[in-house]
C-alpha atoms as a PDB file:
ATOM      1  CA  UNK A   1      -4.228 -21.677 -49.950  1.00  0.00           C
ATOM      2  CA  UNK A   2      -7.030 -20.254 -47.985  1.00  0.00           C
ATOM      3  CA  UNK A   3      -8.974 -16.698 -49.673  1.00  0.00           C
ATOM      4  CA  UNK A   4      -9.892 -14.432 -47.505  1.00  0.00           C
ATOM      5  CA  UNK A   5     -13.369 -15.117 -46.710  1.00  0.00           C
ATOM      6  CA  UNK A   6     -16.014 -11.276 -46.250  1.00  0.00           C
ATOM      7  CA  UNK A   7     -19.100 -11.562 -44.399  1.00  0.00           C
ATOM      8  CA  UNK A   8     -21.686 -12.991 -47.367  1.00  0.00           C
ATOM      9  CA  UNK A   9     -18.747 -15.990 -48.041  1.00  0.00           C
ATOM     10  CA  UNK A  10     -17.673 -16.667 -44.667  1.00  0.00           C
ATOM     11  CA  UNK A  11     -17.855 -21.178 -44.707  1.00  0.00           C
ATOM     12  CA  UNK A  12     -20.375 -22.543 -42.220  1.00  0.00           C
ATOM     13  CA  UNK A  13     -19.782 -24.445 -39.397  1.00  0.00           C
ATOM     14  CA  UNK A  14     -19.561 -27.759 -41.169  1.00  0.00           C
ATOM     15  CA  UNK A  15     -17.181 -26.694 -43.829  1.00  0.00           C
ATOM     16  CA  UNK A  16     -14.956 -25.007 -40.958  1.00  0.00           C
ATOM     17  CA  UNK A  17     -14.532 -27.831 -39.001  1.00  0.00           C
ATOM     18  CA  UNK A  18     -13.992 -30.021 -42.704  1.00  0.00           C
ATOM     19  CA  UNK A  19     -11.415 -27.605 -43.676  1.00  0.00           C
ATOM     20  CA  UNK A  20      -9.193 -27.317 -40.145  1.00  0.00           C
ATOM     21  CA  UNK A  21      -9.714 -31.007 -39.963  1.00  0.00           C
ATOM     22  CA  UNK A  22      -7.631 -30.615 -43.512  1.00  0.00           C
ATOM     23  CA  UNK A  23      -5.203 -28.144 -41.500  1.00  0.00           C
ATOM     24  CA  UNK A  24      -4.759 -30.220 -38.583  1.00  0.00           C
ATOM     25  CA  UNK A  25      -4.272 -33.573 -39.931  1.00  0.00           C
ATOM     26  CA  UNK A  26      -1.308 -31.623 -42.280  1.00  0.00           C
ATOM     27  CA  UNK A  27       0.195 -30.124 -38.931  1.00  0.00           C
ATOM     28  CA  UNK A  28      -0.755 -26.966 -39.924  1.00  0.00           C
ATOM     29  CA  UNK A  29      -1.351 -25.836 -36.118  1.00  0.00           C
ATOM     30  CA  UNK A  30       1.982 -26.674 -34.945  1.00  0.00           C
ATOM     31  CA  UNK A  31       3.382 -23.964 -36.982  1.00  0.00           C
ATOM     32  CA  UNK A  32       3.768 -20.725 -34.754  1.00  0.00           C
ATOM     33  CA  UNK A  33       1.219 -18.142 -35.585  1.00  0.00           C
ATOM     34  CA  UNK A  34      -0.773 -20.219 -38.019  1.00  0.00           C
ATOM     35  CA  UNK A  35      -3.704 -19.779 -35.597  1.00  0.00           C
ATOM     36  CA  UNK A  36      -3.870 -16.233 -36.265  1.00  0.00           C
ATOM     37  CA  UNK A  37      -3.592 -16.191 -40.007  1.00  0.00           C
ATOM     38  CA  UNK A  38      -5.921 -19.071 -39.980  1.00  0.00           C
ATOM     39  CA  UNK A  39      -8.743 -16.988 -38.190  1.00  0.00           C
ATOM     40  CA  UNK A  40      -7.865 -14.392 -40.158  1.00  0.00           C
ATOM     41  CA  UNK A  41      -8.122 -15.550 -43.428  1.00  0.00           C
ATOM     42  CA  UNK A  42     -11.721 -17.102 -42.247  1.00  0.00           C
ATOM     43  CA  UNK A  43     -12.883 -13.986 -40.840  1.00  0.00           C
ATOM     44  CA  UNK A  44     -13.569 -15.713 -37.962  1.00  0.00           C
ATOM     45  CA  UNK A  45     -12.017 -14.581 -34.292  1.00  0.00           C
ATOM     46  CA  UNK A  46      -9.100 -16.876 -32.511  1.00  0.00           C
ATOM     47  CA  UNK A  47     -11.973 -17.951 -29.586  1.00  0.00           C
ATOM     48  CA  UNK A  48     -13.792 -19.205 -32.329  1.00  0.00           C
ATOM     49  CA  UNK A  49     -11.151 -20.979 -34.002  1.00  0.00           C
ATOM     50  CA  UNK A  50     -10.076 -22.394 -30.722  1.00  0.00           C
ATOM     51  CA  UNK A  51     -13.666 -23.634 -30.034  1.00  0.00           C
ATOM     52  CA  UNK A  52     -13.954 -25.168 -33.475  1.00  0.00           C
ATOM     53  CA  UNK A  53     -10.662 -27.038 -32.876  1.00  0.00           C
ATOM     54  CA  UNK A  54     -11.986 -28.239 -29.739  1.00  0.00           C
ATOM     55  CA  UNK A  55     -15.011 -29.425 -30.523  1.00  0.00           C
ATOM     56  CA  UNK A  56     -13.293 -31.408 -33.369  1.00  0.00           C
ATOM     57  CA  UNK A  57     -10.663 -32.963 -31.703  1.00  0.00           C
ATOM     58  CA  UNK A  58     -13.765 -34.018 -29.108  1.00  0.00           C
ATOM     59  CA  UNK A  59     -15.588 -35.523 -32.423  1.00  0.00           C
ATOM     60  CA  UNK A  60     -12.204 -37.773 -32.678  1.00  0.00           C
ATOM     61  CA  UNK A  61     -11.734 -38.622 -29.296  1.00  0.00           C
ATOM     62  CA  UNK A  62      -8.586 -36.329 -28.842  1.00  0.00           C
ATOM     63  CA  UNK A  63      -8.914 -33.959 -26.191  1.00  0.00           C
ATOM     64  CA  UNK A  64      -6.117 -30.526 -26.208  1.00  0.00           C
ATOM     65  CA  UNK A  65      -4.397 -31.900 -23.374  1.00  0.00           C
ATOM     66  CA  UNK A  66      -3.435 -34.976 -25.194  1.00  0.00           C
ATOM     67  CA  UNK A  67      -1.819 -33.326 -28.049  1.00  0.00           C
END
């Protein structure tokens, strides 16, 4: 399960996209309101999850409209 992460823990970037590639491949994100508690437990906002998400599924050659 994910801590809550405060501003001096918060992952980077790389670890981010490592850990909702984790999520993702697990189905996490099919699960309603997982996006919220997601962003929330990485003290990040929903935009930013979204954009992290996107630019992942990008990496693998999925785009959002395929899934």
């Amino acid at each position: 399960m994910i801590s809550n992460f405060d501003d001096s823990e918060k992952p980077s970037r790389e670890e981010r996209l490592s850990l909702l590639s984790f999520m993702e491949e697990r189905g996490v994100f099919l699960v309603k309101g997982a996006l919220d508690r997601v962003a929330q437990r990485l003290g990040i906002s929903k935009v930013r999850l979204y954009a992290d998400l996107d630019a992942l599924r990008k990496s693998r050659g999925k785009t959002s409209d395929s899934l």
